[in-house]
C-alpha atoms as a PDB file:
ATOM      1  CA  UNK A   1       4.536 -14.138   6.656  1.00  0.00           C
ATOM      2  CA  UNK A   2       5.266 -11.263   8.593  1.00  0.00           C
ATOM      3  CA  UNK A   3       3.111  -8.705   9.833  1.00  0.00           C
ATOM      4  CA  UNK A   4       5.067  -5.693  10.286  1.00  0.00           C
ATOM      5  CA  UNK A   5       2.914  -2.762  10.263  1.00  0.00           C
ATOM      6  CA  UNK A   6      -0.509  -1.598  11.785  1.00  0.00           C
ATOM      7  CA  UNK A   7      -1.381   1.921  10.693  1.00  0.00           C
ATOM      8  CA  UNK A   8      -4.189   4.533  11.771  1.00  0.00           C
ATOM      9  CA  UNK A   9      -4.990   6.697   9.054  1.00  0.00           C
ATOM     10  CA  UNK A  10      -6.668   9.919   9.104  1.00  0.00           C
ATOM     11  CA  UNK A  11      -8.979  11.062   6.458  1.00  0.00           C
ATOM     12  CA  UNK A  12      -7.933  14.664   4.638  1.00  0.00           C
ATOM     13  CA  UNK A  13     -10.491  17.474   5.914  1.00  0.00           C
ATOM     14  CA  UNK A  14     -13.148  17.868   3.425  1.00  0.00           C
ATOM     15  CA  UNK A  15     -13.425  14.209   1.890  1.00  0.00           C
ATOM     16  CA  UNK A  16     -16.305  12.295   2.697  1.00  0.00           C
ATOM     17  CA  UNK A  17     -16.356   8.665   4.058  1.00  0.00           C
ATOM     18  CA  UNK A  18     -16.869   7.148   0.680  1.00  0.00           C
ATOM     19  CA  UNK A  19     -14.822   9.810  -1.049  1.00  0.00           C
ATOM     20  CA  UNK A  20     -11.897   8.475   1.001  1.00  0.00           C
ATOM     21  CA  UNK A  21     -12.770   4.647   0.923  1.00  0.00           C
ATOM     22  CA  UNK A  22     -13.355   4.782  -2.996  1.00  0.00           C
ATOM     23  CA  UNK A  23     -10.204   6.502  -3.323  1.00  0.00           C
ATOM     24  CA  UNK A  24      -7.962   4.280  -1.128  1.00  0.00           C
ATOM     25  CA  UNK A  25      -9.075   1.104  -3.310  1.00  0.00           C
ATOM     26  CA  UNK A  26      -9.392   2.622  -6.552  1.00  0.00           C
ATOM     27  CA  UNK A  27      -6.544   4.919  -6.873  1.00  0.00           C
ATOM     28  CA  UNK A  28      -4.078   4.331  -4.017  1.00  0.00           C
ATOM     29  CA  UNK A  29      -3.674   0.673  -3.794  1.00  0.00           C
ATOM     30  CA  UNK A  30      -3.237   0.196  -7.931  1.00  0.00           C
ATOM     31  CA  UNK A  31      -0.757   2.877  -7.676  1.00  0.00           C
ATOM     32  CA  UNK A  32       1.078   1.448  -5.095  1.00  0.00           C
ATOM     33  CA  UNK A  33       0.811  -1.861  -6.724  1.00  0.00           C
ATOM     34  CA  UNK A  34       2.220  -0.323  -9.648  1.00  0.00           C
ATOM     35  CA  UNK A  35       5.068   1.288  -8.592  1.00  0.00           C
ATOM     36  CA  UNK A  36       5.408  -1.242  -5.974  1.00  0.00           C
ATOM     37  CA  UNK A  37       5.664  -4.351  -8.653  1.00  0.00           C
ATOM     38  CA  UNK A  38       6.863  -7.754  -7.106  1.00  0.00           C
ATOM     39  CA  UNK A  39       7.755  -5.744  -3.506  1.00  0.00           C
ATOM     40  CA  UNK A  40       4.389  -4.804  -2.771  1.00  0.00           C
ATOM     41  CA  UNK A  41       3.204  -6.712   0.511  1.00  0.00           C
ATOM     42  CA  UNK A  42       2.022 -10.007   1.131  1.00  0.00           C
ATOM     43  CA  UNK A  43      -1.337  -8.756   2.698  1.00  0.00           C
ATOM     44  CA  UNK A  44      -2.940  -5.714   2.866  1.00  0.00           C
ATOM     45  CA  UNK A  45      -5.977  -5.486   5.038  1.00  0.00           C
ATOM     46  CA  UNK A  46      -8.115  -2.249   5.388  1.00  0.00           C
ATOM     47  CA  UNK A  47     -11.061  -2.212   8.661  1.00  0.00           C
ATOM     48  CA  UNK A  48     -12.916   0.672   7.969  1.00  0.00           C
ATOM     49  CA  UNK A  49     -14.054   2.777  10.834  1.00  0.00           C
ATOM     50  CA  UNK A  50     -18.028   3.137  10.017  1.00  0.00           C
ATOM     51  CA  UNK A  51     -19.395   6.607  12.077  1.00  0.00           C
ATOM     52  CA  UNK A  52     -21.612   9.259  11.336  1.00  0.00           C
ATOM     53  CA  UNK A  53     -19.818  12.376  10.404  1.00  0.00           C
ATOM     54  CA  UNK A  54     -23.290  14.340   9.730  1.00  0.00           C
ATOM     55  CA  UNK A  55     -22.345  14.590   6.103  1.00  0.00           C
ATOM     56  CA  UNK A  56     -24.573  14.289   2.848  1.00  0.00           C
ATOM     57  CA  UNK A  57     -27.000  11.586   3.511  1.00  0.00           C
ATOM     58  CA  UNK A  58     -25.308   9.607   0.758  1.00  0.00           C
ATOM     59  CA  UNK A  59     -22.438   9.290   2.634  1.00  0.00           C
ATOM     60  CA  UNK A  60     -23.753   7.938   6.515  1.00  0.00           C
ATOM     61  CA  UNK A  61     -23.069   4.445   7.584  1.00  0.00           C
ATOM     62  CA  UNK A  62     -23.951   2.881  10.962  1.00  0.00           C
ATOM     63  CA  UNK A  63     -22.395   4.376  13.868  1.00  0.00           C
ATOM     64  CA  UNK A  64     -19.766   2.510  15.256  1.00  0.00           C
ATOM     65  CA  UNK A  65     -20.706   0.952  18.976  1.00  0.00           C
ATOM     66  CA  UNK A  66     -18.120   1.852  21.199  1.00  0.00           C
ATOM     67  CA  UNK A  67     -17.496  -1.019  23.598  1.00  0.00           C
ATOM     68  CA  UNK A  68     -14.958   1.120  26.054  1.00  0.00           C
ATOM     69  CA  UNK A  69     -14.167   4.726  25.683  1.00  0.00           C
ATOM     70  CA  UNK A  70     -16.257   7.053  23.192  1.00  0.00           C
ATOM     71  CA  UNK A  71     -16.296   7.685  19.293  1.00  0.00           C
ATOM     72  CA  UNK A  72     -14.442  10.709  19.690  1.00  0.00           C
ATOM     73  CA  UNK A  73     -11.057   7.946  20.413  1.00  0.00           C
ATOM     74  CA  UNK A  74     -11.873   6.942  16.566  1.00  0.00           C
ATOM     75  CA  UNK A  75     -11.113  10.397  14.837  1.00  0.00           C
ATOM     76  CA  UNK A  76      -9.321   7.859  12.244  1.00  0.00           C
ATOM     77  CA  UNK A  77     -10.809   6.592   9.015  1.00  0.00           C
ATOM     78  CA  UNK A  78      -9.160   3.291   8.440  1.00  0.00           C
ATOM     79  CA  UNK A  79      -6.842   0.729  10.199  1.00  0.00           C
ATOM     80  CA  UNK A  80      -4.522  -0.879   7.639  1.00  0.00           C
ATOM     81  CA  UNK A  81      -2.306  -3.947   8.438  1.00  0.00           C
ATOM     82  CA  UNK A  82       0.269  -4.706   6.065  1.00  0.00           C
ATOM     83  CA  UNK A  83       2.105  -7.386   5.975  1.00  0.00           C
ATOM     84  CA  UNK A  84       5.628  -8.686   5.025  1.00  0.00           C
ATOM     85  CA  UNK A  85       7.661 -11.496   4.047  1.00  0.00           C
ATOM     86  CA  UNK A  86      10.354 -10.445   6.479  1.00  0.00           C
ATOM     87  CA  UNK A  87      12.304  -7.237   7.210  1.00  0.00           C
ATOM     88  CA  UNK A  88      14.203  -7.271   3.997  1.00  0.00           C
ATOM     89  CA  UNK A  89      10.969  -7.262   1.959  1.00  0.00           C
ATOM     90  CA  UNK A  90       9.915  -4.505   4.497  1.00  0.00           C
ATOM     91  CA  UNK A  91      13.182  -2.225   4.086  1.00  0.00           C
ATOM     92  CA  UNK A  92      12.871  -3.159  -0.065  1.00  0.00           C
ATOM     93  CA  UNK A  93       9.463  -1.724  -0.181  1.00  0.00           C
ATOM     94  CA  UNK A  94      10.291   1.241   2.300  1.00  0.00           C
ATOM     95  CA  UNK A  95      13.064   2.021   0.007  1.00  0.00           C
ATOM     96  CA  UNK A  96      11.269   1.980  -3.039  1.00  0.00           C
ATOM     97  CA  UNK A  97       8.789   4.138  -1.744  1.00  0.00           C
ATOM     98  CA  UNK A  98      11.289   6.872  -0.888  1.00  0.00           C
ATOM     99  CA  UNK A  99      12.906   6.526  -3.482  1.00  0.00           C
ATOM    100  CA  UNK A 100      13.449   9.759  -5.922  1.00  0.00           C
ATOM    101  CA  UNK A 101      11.339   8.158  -8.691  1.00  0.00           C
ATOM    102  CA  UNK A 102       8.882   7.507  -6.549  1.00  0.00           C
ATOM    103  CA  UNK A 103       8.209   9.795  -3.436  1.00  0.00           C
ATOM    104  CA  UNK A 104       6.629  12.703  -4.636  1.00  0.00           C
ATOM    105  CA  UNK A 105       3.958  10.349  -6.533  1.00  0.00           C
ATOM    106  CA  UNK A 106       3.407   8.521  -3.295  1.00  0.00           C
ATOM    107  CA  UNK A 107       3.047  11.813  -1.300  1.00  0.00           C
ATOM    108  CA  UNK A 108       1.196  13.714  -3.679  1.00  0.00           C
ATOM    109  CA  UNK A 109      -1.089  10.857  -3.825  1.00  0.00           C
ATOM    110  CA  UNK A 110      -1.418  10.968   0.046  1.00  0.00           C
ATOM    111  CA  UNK A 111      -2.158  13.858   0.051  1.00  0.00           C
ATOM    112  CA  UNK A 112      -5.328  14.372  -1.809  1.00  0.00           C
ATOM    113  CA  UNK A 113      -7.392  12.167   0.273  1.00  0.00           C
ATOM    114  CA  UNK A 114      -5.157  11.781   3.953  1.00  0.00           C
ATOM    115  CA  UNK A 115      -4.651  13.563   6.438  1.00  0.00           C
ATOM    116  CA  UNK A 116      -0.685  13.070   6.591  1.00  0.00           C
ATOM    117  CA  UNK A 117       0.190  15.447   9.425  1.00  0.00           C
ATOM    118  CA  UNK A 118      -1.998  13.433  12.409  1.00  0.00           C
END
């Protein structure tokens, strides 16, 4: 296996902590693996950045302890690592993704919980 891609990604102003969690692995990942089919990756690990954004009490978690700079260098939500076969299963998927069928349901799903333009 191949891992090809570690990703920051920013949660969408507006969404709370769980609001974005519970949406990445309820809604986003079965869509991907649905459109994705026998090209979705081998792996796909999500680490979870746990702070305290002062939100509803439901929503608070442990604040992270920063070993070496300060919170305010996590302003992410989530690390993902995914990971390939090889490049070819990397530039299939890519393709797929951006493909006409598929983009706008990929961005459009993006969009309602992530903040794309960071």
């Amino acid at each position: 296996m191949y891992s090809l891609l570690h990703m920051r990604i920013y949660r969408k102003s507006g969404i709370t902590n769980r609001e974005f969690r519970d949406h990445y692995e309820t809604v986003h990942l079965p869509l991907m693996r649905k459109i994705s089919g026998d090209l979705f990756p081998e792996a796909h690990a999500r680490r979870y950045i746990p702070f305290d954004a002062g939100q509803d009490k439901s929503d608070r978690q442990a604040t992270a302890q920063v070993l070496a700079g300060s919170l305010e260098n996590f302003n992410f939500a989530a690390i993902s690592e995914i990971t390939y076969r090889d490049m070819d299963h990397f530039a299939a998927h890519s393709a797929l993704l951006q493909s006409d069928e598929h983009k706008n349901a990929v961005a459009d799903d993006c969009d309602r919980f992530m903040d794309v333009t960071q």
